[in-house]
Protein backbone atom coordinates (compact mmCIF):
# COMPACT_ATOMS: atom_id res chain seq x y z
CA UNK A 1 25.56 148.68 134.24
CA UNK A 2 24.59 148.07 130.60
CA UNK A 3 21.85 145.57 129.16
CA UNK A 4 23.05 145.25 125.49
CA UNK A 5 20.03 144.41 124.11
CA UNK A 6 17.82 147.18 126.06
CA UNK A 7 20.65 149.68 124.99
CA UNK A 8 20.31 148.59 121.38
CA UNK A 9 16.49 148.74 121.11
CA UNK A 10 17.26 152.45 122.79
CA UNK A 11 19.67 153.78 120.37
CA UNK A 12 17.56 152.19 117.69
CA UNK A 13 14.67 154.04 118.33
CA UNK A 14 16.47 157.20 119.25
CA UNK A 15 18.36 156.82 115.61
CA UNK A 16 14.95 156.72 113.88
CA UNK A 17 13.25 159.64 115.64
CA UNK A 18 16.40 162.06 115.17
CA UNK A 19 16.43 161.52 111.55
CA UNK A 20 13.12 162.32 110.64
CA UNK A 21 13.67 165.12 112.56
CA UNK A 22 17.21 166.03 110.60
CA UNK A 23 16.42 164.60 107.38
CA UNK A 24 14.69 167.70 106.16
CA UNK A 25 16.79 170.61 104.77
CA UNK A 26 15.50 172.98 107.36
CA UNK A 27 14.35 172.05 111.26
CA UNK A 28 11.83 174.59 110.59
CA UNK A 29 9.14 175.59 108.11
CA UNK A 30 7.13 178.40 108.37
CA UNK A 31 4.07 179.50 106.01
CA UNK A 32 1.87 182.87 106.15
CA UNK A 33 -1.56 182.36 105.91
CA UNK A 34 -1.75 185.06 102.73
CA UNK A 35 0.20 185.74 100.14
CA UNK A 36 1.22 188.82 101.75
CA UNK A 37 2.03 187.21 104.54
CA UNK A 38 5.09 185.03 102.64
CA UNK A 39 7.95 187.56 103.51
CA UNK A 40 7.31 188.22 107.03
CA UNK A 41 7.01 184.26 107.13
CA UNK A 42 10.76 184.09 105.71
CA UNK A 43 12.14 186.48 108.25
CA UNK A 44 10.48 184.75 110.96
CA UNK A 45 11.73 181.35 109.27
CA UNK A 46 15.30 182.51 108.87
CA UNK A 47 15.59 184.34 112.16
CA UNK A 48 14.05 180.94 113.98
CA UNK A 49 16.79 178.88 112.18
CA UNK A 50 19.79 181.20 113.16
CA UNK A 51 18.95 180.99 116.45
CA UNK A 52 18.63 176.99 116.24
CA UNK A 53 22.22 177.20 114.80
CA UNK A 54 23.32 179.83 117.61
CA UNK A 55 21.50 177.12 120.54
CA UNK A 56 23.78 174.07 118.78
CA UNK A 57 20.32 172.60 119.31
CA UNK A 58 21.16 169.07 117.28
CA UNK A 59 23.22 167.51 120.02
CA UNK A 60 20.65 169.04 123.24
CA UNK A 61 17.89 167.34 121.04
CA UNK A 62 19.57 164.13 121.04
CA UNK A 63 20.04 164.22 124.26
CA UNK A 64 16.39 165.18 125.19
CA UNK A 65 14.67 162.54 122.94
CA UNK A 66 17.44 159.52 124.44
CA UNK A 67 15.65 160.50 128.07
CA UNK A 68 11.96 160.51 126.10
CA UNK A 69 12.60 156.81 124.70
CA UNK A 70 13.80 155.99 128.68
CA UNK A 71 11.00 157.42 130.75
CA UNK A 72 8.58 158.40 128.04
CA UNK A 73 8.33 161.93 128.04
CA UNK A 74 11.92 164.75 128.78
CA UNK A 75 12.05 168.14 129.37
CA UNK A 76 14.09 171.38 128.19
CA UNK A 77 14.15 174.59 129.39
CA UNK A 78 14.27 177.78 126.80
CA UNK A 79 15.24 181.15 128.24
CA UNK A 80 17.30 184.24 126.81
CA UNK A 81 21.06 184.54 127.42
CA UNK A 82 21.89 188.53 128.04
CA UNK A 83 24.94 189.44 129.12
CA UNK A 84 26.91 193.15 128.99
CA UNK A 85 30.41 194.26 129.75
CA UNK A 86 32.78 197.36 130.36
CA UNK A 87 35.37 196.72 127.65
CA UNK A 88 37.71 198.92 125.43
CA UNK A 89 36.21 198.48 121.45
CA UNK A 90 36.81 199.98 118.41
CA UNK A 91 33.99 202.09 116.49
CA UNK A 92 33.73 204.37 113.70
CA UNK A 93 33.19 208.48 114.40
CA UNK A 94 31.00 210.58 112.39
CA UNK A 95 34.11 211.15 109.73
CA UNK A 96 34.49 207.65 109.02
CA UNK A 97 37.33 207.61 111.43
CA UNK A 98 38.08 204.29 113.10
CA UNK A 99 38.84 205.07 117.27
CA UNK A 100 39.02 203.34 120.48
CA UNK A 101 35.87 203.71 122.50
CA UNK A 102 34.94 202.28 126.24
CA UNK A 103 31.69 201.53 127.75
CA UNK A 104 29.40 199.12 128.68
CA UNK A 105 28.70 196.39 125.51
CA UNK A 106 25.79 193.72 124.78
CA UNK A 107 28.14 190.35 124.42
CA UNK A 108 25.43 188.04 124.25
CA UNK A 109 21.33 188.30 123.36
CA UNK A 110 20.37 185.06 122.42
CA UNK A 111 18.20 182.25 123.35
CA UNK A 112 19.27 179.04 124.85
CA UNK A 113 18.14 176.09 125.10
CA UNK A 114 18.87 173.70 127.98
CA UNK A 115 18.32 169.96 128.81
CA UNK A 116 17.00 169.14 132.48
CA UNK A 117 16.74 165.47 133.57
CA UNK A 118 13.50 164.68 134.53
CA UNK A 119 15.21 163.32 138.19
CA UNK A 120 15.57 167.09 139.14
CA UNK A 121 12.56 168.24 138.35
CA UNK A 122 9.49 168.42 140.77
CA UNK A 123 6.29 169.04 139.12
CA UNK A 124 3.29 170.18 140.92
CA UNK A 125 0.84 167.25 141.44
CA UNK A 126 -2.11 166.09 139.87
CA UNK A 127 -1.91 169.09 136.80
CA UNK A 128 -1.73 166.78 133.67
CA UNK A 129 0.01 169.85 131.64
CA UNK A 130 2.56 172.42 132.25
CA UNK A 131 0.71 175.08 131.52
CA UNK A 132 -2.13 174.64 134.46
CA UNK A 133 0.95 174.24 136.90
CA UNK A 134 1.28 176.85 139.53
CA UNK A 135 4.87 175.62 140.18
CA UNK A 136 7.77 173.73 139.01
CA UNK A 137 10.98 173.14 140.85
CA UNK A 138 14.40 172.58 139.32
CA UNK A 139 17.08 171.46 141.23
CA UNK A 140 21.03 172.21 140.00
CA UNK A 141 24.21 171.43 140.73
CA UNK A 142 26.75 174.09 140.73
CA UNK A 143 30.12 175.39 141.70
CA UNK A 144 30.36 178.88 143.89
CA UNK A 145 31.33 180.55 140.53
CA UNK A 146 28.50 179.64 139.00
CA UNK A 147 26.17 181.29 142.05
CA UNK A 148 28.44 184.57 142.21
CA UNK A 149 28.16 185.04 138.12
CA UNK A 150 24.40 184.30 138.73
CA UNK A 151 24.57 187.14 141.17
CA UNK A 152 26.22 189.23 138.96
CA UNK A 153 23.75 189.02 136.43
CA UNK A 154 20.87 189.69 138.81
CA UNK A 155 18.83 186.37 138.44
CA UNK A 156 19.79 185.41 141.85
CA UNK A 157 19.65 188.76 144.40
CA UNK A 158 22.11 189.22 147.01
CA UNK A 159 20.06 188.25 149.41
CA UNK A 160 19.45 184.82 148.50
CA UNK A 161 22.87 184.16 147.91
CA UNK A 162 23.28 185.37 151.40
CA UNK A 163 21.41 182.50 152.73
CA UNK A 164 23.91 179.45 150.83
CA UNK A 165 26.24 178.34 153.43
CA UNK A 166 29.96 177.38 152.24
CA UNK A 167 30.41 174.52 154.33
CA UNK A 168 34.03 174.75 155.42
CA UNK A 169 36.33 177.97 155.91
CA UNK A 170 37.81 177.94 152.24
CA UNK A 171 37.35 175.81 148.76
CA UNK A 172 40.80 173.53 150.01
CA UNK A 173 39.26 172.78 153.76
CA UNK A 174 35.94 171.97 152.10
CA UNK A 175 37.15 169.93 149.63
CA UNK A 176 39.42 168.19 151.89
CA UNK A 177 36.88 166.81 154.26
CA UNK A 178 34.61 166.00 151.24
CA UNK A 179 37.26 163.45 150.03
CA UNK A 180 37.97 162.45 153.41
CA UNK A 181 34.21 161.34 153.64
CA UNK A 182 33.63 159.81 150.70
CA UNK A 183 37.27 157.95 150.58
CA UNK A 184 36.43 156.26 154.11
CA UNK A 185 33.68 154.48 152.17
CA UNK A 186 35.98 153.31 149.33
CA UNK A 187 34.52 156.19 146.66
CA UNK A 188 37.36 158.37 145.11
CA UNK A 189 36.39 161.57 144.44
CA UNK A 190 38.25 163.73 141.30
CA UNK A 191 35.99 167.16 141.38
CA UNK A 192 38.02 170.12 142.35
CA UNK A 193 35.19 172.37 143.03
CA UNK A 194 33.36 171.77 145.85
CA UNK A 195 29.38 171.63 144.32
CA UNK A 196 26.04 173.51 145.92
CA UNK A 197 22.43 171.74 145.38
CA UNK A 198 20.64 174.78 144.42
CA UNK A 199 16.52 174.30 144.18
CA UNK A 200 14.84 177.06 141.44
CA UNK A 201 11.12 177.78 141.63
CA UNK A 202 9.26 178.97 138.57
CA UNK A 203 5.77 179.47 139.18
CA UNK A 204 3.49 182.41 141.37
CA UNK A 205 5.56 184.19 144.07
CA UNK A 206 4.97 182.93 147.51
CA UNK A 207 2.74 185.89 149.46
C-alpha cells in the first residue's frame, strides 16, 4: 500500500540529497596536508574512486539514503570480496613466449559494499554509536548455495554449517510442503529455492 503524497515528499527529498551528492565531478576529494603530500593524495584519490566504480556504489547509495529519509538513519556494510580458482590461463615465459599455464588464480580482490535493512539488524542496546558496540547481529536470507559457497570460501566453517538443518529430504520435498503451507492460507508462493534465515554476529567472540 502506497500514500501518494507521503511517497512524493519521499522521493522528493531522496532526489535532492542524491544530487548534491552526484552533482560533483568526483564522489571523492582528497587533499594532502603538504605540498609533498599532493601525489600520494592523487593515488589515494584515484584508487578510492576506482573502487567506487568497481562497488556500482550510485544505485546501493540510493537505496541506502531512500531507507535514511524512512526511518531516519540506514546502514551498509563494507567488506573485501576475495575469491581464487584452479583454472587453465595463458601467460608469457621468460622468452616472450605466450603458453598455457594452470594453477590456482586471484579472480576477485575488491571491496564491496552492501545495503542491510535496518529490520535485520539487531544492535546492542543502550550504545548510542557503533563503534562502543560489543555486538551487532545481521540476519540473511539465503538459498543452500549461497551457505555451501560461503563454506567454500571459509567465512562460514564446516562446522557451523553442520548445525543448519534442511528441513525436508531434498530441495523438491521441501519446497513442496512449503507451497502446500502457504497455499492453504490463500498465499502463492513462486521461489524455487527453498530459503535459510541465517543470523551473523560481528562483535567479541563468545568465551
Amino acid at each position: 500500500v502506497f500514500v501518494n503524497e507521503t511517497l512524493g515528499a519521499t522521493e522528493s527529498i531522496v532526489s535532492q540529497i542524491f544530487h548534491s551528492i552526484t552533482s560533483e565531478t568526483k564522489p571523492v576529494m582528497v587533499m594532502g596536508r603538504e605540498e609533498t603530500d599532493n601525489r600520494s593524495a592523487r593515488l589515494i584519490e584515484n584508487m578510492t574512486i576506482a573502487y567506487l566504480d568497481v562497488m556500482d556504489y550510485l544505485p546501493k547509495i540510493l537505496r541506502c539514503i531512500r531507507q535514511m529519509v524512512k526511518y531516519g538513519t540506514t546502514i551498509a556494510k563494507v567488506c573485501w570480496e576475495f575469491e581464487s580458482k584452479d583454472m587453465v590461463y595463458r601467460e608469457k615465459n621468460e622468452e616472450g613466449a605466450t603458453e598455457i599455464a594452470k594453477g590456482n588464480k586471484v579472480v576477485k580482490d575488491r571491496p564491496d559494499l552492501q545495503y542491510v535493512d535496518l529490520l535485520d539488524v539487531a544492535l546492542d542496546p543502550g550504545k548510542s554509536s557503533i563503534e562502543t558496540m560489543n555486538w551487532i547481529v545481521v540476519r540473511k536470507r539465503v538459498d543452500w548455495d549461497y551457505i555451501k559457497d560461503m563454506e567454500r570460501k571459509t567465512i562460514y566453517s564446516a562446522g557451523q554449517v553442520k548445525k543448519i538443518s534442511r528441513p525436508g529430504s531434498s530441495k523438491k520435498d521441501y519446497l513442496g510442503n512449503k507451497k502446500e503451507r502457504l497455499s492453504s492460507i490463500g498465499i502463492m508462493d513462486l521461489s524455487s529455492e527453498p530459503e535459510f534465515e541465517i543470523l551473523e554476529f560481528w562483535g567479541k567472540a563468545p568465551l
